[in-house]
Protein backbone atom coordinates (compact mmCIF):
# COMPACT_ATOMS: atom_id res chain seq x y z
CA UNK A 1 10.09 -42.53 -0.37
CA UNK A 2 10.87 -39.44 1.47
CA UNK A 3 8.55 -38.03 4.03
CA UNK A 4 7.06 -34.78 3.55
CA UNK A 5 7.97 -32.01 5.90
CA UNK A 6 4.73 -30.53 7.44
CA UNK A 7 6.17 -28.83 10.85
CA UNK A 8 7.73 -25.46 10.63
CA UNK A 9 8.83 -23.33 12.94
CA UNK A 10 7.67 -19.94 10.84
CA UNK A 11 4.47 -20.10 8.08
CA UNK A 12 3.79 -17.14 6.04
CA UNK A 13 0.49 -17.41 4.25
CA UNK A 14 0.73 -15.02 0.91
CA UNK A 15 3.56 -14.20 -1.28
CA UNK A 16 3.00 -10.44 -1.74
CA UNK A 17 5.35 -7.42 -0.53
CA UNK A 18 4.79 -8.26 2.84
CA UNK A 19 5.16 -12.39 2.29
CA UNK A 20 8.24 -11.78 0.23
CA UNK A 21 9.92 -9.49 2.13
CA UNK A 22 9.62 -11.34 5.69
CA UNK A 23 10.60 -14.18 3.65
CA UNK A 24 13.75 -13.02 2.19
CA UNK A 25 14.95 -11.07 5.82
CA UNK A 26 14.34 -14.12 7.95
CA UNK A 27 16.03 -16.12 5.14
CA UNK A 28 19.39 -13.79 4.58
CA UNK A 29 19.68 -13.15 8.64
CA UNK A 30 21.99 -15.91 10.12
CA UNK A 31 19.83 -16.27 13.21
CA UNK A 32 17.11 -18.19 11.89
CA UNK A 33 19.43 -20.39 9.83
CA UNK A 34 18.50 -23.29 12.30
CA UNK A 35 14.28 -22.22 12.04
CA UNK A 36 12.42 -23.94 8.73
CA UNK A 37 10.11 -21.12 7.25
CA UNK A 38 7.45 -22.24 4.48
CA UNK A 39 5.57 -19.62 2.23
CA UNK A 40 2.42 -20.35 0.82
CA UNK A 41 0.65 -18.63 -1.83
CA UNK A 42 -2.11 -20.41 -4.61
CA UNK A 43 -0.12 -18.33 -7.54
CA UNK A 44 3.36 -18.49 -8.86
CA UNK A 45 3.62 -14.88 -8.79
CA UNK A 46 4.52 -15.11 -12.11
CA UNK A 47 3.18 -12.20 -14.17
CA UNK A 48 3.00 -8.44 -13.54
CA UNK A 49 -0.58 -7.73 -12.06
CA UNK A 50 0.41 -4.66 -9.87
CA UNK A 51 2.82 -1.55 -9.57
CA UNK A 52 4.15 -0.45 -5.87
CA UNK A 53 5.15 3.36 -5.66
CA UNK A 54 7.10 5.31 -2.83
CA UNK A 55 9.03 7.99 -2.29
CA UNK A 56 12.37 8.02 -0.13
CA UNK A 57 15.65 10.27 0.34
CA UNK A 58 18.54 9.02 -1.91
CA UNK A 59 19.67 5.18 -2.53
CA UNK A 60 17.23 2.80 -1.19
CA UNK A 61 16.69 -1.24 -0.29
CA UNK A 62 14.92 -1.72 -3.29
CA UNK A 63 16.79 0.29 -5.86
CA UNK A 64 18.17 -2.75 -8.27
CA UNK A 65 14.44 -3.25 -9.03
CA UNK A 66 13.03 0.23 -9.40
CA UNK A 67 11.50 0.70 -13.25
CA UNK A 68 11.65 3.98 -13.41
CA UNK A 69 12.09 7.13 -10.66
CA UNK A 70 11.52 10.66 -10.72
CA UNK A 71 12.36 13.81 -9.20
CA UNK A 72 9.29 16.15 -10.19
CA UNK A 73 5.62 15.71 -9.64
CA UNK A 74 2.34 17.63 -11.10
CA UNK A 75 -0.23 18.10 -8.94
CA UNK A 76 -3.37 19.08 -10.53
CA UNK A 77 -6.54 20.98 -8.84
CA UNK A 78 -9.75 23.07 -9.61
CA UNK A 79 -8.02 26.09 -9.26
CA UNK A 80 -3.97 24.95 -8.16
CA UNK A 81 -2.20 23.46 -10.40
CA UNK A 82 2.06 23.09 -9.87
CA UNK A 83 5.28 21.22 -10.49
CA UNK A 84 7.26 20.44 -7.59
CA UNK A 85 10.59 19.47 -7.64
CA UNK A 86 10.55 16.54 -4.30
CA UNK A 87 14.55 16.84 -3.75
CA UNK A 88 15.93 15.23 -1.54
CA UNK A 89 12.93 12.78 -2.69
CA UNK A 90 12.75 10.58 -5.25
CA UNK A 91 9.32 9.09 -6.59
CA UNK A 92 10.25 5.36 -7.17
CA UNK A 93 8.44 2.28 -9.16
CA UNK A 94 8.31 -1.24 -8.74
CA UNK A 95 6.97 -3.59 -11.38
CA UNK A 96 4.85 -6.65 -9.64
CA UNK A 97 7.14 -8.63 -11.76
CA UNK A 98 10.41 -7.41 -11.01
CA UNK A 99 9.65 -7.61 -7.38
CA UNK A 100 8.64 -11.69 -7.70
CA UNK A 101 11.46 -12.27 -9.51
CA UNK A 102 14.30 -11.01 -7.68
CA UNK A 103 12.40 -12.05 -4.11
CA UNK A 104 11.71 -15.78 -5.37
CA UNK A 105 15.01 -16.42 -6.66
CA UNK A 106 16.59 -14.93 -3.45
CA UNK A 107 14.26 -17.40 -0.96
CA UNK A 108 14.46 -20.35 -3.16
CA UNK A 109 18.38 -20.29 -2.45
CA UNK A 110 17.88 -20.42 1.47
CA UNK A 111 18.20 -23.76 2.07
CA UNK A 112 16.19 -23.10 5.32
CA UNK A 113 12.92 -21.31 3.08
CA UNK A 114 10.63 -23.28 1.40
CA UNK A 115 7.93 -21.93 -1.07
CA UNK A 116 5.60 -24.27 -2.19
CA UNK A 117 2.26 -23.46 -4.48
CA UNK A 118 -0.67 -23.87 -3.20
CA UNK A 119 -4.00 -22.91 -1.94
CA UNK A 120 -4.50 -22.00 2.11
CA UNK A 121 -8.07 -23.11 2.89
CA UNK A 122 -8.04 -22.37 6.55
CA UNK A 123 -5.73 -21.71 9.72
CA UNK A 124 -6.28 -22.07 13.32
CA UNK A 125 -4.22 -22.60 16.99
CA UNK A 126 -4.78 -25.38 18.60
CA UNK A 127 -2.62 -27.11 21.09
CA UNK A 128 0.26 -25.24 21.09
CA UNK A 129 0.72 -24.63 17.60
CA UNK A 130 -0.98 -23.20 14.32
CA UNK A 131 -2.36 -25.69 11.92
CA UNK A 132 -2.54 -24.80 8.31
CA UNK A 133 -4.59 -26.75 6.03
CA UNK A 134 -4.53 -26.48 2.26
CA UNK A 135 -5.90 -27.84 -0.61
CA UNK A 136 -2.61 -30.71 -0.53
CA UNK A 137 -1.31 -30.80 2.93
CA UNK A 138 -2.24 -29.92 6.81
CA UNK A 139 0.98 -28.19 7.78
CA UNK A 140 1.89 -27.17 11.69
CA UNK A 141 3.71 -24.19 12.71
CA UNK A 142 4.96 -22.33 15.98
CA UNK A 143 4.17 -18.94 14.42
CA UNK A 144 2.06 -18.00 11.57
CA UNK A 145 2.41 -14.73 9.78
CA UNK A 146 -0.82 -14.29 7.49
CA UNK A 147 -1.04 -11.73 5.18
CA UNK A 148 -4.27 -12.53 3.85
CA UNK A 149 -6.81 -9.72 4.15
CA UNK A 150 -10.52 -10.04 4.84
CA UNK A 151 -12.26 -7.13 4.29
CA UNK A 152 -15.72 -8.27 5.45
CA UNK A 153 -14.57 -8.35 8.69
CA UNK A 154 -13.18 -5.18 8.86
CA UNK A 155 -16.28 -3.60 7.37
CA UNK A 156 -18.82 -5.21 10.04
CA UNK A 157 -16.70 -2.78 12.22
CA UNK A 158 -18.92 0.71 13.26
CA UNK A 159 -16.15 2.12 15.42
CA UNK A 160 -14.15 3.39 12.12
CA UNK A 161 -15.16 4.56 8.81
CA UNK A 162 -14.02 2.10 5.80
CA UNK A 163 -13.03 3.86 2.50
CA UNK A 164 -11.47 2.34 -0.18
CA UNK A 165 -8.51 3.42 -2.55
CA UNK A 166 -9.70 1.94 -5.45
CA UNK A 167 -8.28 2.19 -8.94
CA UNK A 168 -8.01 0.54 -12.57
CA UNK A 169 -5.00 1.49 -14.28
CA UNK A 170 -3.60 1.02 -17.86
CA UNK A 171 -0.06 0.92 -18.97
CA UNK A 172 -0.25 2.45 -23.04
CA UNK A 173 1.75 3.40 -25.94
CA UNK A 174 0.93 6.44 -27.78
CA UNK A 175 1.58 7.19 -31.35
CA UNK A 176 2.84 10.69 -30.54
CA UNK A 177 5.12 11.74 -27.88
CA UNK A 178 2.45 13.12 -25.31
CA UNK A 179 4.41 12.16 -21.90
CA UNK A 180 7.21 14.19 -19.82
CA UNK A 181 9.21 10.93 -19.22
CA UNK A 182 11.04 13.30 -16.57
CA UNK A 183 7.62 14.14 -14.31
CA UNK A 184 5.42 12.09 -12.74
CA UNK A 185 1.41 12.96 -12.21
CA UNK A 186 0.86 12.65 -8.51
CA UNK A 187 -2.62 13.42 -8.19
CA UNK A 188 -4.73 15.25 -10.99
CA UNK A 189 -7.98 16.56 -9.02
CA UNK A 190 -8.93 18.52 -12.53
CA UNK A 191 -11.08 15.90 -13.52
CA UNK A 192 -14.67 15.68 -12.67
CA UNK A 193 -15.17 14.55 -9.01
CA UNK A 194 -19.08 13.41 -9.54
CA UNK A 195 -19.12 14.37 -5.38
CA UNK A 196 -16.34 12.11 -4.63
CA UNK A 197 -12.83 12.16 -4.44
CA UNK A 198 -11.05 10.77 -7.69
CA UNK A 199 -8.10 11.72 -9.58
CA UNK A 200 -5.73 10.92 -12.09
CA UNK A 201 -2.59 9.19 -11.43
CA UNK A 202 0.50 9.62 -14.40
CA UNK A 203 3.77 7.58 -14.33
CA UNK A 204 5.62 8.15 -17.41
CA UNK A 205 8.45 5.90 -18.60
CA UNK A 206 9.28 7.69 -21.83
CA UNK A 207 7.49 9.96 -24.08
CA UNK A 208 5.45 7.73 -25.64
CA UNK A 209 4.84 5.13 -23.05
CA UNK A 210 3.09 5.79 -19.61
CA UNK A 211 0.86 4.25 -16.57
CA UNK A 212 -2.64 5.76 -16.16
CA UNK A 213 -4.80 5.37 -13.08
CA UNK A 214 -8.18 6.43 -12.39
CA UNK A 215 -7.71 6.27 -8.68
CA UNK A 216 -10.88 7.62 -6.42
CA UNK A 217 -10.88 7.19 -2.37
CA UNK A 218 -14.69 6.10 -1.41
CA UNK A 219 -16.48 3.54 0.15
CA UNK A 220 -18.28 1.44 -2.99
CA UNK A 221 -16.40 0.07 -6.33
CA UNK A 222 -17.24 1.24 -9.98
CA UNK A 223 -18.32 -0.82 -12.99
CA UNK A 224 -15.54 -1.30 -14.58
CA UNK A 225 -16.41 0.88 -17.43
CA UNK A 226 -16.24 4.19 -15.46
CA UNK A 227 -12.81 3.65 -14.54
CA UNK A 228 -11.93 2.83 -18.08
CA UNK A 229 -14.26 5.37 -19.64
CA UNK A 230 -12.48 8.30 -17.47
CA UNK A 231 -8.81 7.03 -18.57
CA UNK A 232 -10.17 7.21 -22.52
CA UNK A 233 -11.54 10.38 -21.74
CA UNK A 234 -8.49 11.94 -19.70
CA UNK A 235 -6.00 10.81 -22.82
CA UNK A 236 -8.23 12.52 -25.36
CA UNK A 237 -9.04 15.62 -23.64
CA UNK A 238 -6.60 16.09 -21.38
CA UNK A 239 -3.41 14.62 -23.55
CA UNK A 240 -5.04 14.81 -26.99
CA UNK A 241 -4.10 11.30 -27.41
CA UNK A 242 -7.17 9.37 -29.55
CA UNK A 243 -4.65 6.51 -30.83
CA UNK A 244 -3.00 3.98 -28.41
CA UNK A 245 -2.16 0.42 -27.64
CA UNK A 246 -2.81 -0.90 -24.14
CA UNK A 247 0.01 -2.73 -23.03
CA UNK A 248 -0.69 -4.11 -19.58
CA UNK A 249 -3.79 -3.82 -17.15
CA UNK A 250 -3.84 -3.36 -13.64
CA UNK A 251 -6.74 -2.57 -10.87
CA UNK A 252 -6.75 -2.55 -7.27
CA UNK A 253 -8.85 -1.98 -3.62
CA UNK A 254 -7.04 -0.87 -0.64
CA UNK A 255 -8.46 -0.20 1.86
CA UNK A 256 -8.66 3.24 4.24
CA UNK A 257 -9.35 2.68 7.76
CA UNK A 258 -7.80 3.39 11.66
CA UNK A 259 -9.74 -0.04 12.67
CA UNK A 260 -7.00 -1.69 14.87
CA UNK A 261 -5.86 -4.67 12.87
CA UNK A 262 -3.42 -5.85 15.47
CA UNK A 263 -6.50 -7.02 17.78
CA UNK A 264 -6.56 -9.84 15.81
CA UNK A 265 -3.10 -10.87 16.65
CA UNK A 266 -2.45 -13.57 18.79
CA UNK A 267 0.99 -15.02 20.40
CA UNK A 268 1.33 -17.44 17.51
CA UNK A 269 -0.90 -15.53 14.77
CA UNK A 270 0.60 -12.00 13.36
CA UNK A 271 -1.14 -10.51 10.91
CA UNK A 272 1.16 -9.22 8.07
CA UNK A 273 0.57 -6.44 4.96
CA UNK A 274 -2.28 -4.71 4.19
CA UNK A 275 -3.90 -7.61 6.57
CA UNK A 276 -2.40 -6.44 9.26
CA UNK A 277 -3.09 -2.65 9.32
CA UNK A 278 0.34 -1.88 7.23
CA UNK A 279 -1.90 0.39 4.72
CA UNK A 280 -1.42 4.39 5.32
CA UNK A 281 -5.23 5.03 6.55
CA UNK A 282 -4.87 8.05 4.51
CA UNK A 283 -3.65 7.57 1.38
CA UNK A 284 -3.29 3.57 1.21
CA UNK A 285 0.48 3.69 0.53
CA UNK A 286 1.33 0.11 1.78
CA UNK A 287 5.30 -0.95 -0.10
CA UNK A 288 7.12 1.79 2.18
CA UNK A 289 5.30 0.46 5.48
CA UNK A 290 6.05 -2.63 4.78
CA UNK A 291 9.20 -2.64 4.70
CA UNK A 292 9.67 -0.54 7.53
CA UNK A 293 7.34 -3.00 9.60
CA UNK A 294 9.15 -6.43 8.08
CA UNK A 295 12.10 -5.17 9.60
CA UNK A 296 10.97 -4.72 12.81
CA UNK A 297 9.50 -7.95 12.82
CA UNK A 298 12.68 -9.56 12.63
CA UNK A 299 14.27 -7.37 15.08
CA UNK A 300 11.75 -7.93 17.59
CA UNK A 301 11.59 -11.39 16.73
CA UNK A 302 15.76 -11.79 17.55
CA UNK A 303 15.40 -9.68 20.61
CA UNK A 304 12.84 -12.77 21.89
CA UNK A 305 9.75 -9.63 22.39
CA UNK A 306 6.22 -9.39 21.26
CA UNK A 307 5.33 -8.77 17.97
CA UNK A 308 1.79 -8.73 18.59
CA UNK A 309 1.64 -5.04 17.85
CA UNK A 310 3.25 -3.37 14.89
CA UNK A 311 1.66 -0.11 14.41
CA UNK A 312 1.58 3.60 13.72
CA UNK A 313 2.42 6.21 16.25
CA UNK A 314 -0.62 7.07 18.16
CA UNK A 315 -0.55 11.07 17.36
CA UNK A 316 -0.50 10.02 13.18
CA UNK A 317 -2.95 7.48 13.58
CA UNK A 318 -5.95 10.20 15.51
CA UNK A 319 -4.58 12.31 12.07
CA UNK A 320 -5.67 9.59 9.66
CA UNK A 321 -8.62 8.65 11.70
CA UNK A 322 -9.63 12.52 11.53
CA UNK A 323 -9.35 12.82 7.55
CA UNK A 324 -10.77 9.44 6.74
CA UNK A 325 -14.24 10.79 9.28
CA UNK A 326 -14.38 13.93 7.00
CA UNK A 327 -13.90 11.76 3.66
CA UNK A 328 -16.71 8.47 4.90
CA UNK A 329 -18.93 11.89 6.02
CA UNK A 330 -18.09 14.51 2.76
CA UNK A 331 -16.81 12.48 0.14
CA UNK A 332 -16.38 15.05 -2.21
CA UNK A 333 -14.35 17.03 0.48
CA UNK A 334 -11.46 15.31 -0.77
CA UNK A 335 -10.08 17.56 -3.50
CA UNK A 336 -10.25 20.87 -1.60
CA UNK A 337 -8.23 18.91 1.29
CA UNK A 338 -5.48 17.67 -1.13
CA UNK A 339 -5.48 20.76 -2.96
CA UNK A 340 -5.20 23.72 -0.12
CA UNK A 341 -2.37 21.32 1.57
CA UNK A 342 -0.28 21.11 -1.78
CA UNK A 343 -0.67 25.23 -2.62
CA UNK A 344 0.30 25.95 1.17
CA UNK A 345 2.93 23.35 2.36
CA UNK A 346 6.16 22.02 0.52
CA UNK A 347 5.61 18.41 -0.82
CA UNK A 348 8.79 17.39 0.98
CA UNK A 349 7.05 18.29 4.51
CA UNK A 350 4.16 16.36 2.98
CA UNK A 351 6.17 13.08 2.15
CA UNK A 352 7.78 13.74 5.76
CA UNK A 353 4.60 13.69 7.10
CA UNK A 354 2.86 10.66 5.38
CA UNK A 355 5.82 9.11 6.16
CA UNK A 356 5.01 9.84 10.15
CA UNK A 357 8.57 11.01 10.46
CA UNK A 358 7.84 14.42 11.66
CA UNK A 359 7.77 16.68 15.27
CA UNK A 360 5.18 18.53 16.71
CA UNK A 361 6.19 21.74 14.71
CA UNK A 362 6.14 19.93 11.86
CA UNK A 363 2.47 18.70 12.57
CA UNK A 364 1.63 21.62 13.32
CA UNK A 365 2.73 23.24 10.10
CA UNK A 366 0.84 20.53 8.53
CA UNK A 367 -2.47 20.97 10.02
CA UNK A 368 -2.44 24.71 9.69
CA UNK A 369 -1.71 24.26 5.97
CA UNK A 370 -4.94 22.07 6.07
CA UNK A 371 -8.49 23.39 5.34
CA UNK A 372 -9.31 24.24 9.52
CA UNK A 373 -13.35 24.45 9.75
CA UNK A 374 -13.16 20.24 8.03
CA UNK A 375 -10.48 19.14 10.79
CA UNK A 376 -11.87 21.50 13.52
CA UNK A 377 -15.29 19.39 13.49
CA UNK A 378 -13.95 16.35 12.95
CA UNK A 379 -11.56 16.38 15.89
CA UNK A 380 -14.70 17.33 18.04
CA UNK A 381 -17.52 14.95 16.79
CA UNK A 382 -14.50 12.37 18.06
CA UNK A 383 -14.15 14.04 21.17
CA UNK A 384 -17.47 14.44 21.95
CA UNK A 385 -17.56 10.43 21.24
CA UNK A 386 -14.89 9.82 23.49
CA UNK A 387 -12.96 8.34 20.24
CA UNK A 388 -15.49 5.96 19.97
């Protein structure tokens, strides 16, 4: 009887974006052909529980998976409302299940990348090495990358606000063609906020056919039937649709914080994902990151260097940290932020920005487009702090 393998040199705990993806680059890069890499996840990743969206200039990594794309968005306000053309953006969607299935089959034919079913029950270092114990096996690596997220311990944190992005969305079928298959909803602030920040969220794959999110960024969950009672009430009022079929269901909580994830990074533990800090603080966009970060990972991992930190650029995280203090503070601050940015600024400077690729000018065209007396008080409450 053969042995069972239970020493790697790489574990990754979680077969998500982040799992996958560091799975599939160590896997198709020729120097770690001679390293054993096991994933570990308690699911077969085998049906489509979530949607990833992000925006990039022309042909992408990603693009023989992408569901659907656009090159318009709505945004909706109180009192600005506009369609934007994004060019040289495109708006881009990944089905959950489109993603497993092209990422799975990839690692499963790396002879050197095992995946293997099963739950993680706990992880530590200890001599040397990381031991992972499951609900089968007590496996050993020399590096664990966990992308496991515990948001209890992030919240016990009083150095930096916690908000949530926090969502339930539906994928339906109308009887009548109510959609512009050609437009995507970005954010719809014409709802009621209740003193929050919530909007609607509209991908369209035909006329008839559509994904609706009721998307808010707080601090505390809903019932469920708030979220659903504010997507029944958006498609009858808003879309005059009172007759449709839900097709799929999907809800989410990401969270929408500057607390330094990478402190909890050791030489042999990295923390990976949304675990790891990989979340925008500001808007929760995590796919985009992620794959930015995974390959950095590997690069720093070839070039023999740390990898114990992975994060933002200092100058874009103090802007996140600044927006989330307004948001934990005025919740219902939110719109009027969102909504003076998109009437003053382009949304390609905006995607620039969120996507911390842009210079000092650029910033500063930014934060001038931004409501000043919110910001202005923010940045000197943290000052006066000391950051703290």
């Amino acid at each position: 009887m053969e042995k069972t393998k239970t020493h790697y040199d790489y574990i990754i705990i979680g077969a998500g974006a982040a799992g996958l993806m560091l799975a599939k680059a160590m896997g198709n890069d020729g120097f770690f052909n001679s390293k054993s890499i096991l994933l570990l996840d308690k699911d077969a990743k085998s049906t489509n529980d979530r949607t990833w969206c992000y925006w990039e200039k022309g042909t992408g990594h990603f693009d023989t998976i992408v569901h659907k794309s656009w090159n318009s968005i709505f945004f909706g306000g109180q009192e600005f409302s506009n369609q934007l053309n994004i060019a040289p953006y495109t708006y881009k969607l990944i089905r959950g299940i489109d993603f497993y299935r092209s990422f799975i089959e990839k690692i499963k034919s790396y002879s050197n990348v095992e995946f293997v079913k099963t739950k993680v029950l706990h992880h530590e270092e200890k001599d040397n090495r990381v031991i992972v114990r499951t609900e089968e096996t007590t496996y050993s690596c020399e590096q664990l990358f966990n992308s496991i997220f515990d948001i209890e311990s992030v919240r016990k944190n009083k150095k930096y606000p916690v908000l949530q992005q926090h969502f339930i969305g539906w994928s339906i079928k109308s009887q009548e063609p109510i959609f512009e298959p050609s437009q995507a909803t970005f954010m719809d602030f014409s709802i009621e906020q209740k003193n929050n920040t919530r909007f609607m969220y509209v991908l369209p794959f035909s006329k008839n056919t559509a994904l609706i999110e009721y998307t808010l960024f707080s601090e505390h969950l809903l019932p469920k039937k708030e979220y659903e009672d504010a997507i029944r009430e958006y498609l009858t009022k808003k879309l005059g649709c009172t007759t449709f079929e839900i097709l799929e269901q999907e809800k989410g909580s990401i969270p929408m914080t500057c607390y330094k994830f990478h402190e909890h990074n050791t030489k042999r533990i990295q923390y990976i994902g949304t675990a790891g800090g990989w979340s925008k603080p500001s808007t929760g966009y995590t796919f985009y990151n992620t794959s930015k970060n995974t390959r950095k990972i590997v690069q720093l991992l070839k070039e023999g260097k740390s990898i114990s930190k992975v994060a933002s650029k200092k100058k874009f995280w103090f802007y996140d940290l600044l927006l989330l203090d307004i948001l934990y503070k005025h919740n219902n601050k939110g719109q009027y932020i969102f909504e003076t940015l998109f009437k003053n600024r382009p949304p390609q400077l905006i995607f620039k920005f969120l996507d911390e690729e842009t210079n000092f000018w650029e910033d500063l065209r930014i934060i001038s487009g931004c409501p000043k007396k919110e910001f202005l008080n923010a940045c000197l409450e943290r000052v006066l702090r000391g950051f703290k």
